[in-house]
Protein backbone atom coordinates (compact mmCIF):
# COMPACT_ATOMS: atom_id res chain seq x y z
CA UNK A 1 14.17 -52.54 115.48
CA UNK A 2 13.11 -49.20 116.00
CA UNK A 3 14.04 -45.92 114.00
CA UNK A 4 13.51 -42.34 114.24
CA UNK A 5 14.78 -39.90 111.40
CA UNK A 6 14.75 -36.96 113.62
CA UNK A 7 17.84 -38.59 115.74
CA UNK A 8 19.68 -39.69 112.65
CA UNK A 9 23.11 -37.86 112.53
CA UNK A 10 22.90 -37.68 116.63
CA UNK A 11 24.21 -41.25 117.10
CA UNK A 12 25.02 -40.60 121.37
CA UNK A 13 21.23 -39.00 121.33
CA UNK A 14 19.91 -42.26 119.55
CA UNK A 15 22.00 -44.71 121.43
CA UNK A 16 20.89 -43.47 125.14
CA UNK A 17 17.41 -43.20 123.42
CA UNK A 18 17.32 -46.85 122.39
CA UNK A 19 19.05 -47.70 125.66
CA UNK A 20 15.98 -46.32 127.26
CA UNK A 21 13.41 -47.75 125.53
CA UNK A 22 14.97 -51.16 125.39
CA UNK A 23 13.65 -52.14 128.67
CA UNK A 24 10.15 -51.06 128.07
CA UNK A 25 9.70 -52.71 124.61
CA UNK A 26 10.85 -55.79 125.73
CA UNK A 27 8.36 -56.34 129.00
CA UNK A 28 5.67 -57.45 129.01
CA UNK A 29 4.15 -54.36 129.87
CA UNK A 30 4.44 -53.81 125.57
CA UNK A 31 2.08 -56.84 125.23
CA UNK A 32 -0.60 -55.15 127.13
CA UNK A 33 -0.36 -51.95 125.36
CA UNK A 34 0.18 -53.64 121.84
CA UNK A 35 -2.35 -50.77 120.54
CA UNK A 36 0.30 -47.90 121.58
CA UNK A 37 0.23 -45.67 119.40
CA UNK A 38 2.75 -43.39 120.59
CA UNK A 39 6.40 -43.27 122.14
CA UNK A 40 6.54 -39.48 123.95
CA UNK A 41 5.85 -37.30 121.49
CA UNK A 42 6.21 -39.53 118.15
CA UNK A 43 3.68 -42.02 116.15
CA UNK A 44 4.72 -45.59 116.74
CA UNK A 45 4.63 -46.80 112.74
CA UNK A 46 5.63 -50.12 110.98
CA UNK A 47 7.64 -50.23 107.79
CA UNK A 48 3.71 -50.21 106.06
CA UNK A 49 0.78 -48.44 106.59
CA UNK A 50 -2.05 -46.83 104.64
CA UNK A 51 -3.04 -43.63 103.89
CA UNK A 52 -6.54 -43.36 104.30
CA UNK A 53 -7.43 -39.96 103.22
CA UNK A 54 -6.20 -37.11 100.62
CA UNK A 55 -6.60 -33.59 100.86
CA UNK A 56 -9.88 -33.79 102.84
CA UNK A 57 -11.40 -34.70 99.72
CA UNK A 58 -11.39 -38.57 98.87
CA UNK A 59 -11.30 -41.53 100.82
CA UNK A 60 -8.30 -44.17 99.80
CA UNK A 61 -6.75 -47.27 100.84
CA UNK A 62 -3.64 -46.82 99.54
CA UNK A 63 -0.24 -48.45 100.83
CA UNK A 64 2.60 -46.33 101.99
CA UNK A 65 6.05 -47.89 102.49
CA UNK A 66 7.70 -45.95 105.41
CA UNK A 67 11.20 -44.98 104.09
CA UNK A 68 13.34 -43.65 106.48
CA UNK A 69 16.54 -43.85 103.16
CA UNK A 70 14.17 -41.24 101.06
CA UNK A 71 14.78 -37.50 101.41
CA UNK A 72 10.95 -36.64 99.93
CA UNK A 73 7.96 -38.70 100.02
CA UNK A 74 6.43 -39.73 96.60
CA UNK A 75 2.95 -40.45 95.36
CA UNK A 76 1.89 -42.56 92.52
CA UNK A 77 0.88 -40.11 90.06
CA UNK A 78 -0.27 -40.92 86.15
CA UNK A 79 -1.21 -38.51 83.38
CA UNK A 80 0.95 -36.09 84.61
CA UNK A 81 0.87 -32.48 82.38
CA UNK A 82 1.74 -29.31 83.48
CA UNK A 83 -0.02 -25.71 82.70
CA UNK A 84 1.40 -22.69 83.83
CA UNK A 85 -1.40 -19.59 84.53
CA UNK A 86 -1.82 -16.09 84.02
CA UNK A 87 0.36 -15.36 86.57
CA UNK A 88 3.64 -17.33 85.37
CA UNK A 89 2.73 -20.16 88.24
CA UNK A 90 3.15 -23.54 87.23
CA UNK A 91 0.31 -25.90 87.95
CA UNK A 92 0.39 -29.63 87.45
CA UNK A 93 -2.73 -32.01 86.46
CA UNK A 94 -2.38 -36.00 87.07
CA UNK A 95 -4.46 -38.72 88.22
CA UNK A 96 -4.17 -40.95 91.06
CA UNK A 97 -5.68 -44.19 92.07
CA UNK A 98 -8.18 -44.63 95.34
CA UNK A 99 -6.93 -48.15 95.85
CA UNK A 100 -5.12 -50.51 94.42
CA UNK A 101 -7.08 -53.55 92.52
CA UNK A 102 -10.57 -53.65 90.69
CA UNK A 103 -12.72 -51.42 93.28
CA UNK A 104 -9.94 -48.79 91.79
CA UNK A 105 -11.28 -45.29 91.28
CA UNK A 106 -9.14 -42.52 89.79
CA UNK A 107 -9.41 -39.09 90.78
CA UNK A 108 -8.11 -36.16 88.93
CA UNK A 109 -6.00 -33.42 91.24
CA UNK A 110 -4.91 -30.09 89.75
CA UNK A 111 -2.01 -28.68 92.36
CA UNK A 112 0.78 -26.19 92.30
CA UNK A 113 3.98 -27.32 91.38
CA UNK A 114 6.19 -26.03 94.53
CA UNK A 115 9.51 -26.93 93.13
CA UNK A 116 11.37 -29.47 90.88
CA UNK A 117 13.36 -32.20 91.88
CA UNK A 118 16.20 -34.62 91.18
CA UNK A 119 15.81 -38.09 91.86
CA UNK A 120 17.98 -40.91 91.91
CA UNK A 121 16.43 -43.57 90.19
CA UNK A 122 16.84 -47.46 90.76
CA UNK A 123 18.39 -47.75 87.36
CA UNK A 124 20.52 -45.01 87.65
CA UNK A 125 19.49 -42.38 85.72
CA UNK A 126 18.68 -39.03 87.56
CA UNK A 127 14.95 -38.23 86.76
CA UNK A 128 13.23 -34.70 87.36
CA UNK A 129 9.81 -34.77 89.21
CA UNK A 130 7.40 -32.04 90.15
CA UNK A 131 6.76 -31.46 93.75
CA UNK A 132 3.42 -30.91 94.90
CA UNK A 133 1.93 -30.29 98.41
CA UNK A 134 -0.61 -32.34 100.07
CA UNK A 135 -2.60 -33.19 103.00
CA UNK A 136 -2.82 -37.03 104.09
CA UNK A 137 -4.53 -39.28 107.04
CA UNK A 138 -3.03 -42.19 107.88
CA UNK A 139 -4.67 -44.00 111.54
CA UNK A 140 -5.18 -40.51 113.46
CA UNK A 141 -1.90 -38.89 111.54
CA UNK A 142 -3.05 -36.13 109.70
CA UNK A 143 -0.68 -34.32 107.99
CA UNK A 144 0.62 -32.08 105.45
CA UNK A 145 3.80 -32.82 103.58
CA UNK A 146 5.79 -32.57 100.00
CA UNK A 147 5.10 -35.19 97.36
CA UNK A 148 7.41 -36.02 94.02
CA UNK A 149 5.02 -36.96 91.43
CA UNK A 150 6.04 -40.50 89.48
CA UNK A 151 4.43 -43.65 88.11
CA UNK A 152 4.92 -45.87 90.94
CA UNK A 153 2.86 -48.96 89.02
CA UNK A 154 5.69 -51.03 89.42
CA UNK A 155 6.01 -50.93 92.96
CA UNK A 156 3.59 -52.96 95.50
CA UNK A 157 2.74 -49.41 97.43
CA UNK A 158 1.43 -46.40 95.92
CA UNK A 159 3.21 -43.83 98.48
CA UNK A 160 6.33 -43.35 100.03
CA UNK A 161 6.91 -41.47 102.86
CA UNK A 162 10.46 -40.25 103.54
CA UNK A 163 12.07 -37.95 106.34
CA UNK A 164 10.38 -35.07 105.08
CA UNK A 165 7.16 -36.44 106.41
CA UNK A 166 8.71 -38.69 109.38
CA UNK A 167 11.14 -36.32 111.11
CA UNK A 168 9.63 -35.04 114.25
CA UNK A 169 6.74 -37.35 113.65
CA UNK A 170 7.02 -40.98 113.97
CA UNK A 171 9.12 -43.61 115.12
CA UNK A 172 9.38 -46.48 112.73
CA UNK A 173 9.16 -50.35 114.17
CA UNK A 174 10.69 -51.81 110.77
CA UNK A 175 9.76 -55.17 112.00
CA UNK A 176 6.15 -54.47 112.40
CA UNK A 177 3.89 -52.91 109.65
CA UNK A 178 0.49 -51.71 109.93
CA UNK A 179 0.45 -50.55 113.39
CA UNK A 180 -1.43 -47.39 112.96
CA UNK A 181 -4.53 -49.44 111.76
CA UNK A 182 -4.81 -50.56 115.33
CA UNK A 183 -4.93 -47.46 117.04
């Protein structure tokens, strides 16, 4: 099933959309071209994928769950302290991991806190998180986009990516995963 944030809330748009593309994903001429990468304009993405770079300045392998249900992306963050400079701007210092497993490396970022924000949490309880800015790679997406900082040790994948990174970017096949890797 495919899914595109930016059409959410323009159900007609999205219908005639789907309509469209209905023919063309179920040809064959889709299992020729299974390394597509795009659909006009918009990355073709599965529900996974993995961010392979951040901020130009580390390598990774980290997995990203494509959530189309978030409003801002998250990274796994750890250590998290905040410092705020001469100039009454509030910085924040955490660690992330490379990858996930024993060739784990951890890498120290120091980034300006943009904003905070409200989350909703699983158990319920509203939780505040710093938002930080940064650049990622994921297959030949490169792009810059808000992060909430949080432990995500508990979950399988270290980043999420909500609409604020997807809208006006990718398409998302949530019955495929790791399509970008292809490309």
């Amino acid at each position: 099933m495919l899914y595109s944030p930016c059409l959410r809330g323009r159900a007609g748009f999205l219908t005639l959309t789907l309509m469209l593309l209905f023919p063309l994903l179920s040809s064959p001429l889709l299992a020729s071209t299974s390394q597509r990468c795009h659909i006009g304009n918009l990355y073709l993405v599965g529900h996974l994928e993995t961010v392979t770079r951040i901020d130009h300045q580390f390598d990774t392998q980290l997995p990203a769950l494509i959530d189309s249900g978030s409003t801002t992306s998250s990274m796994d963050a750890r250590n998290i302290t905040f410092e705020t400079l001469g100039n009454n701007s509030h910085w924040v210092r955490f660690k992330i991991l490379t990858e996930r497993g024993q060739h784990a490396r951890e890498v120290t970022l120091f980034k300006p806190v943009k904003r905070f924000i409200h989350v909703q949490t699983h158990s319920g309880k509203p939780q505040r998180r710093p938002v930080i800015e940064a650049t990622i790679e994921l297959g030949k997406i490169k792009t810059t986009t808000e992060f909430s900082l949080t432990s995500r040790s508990k979950f399988p994948q270290s980043i999420l990516l909500g609409r604020n990174t997807l809208d006006n970017l990718a398409l998302i096949d949530t019955s495929r995963k790791y399509l970008l890797d292809q490309c």
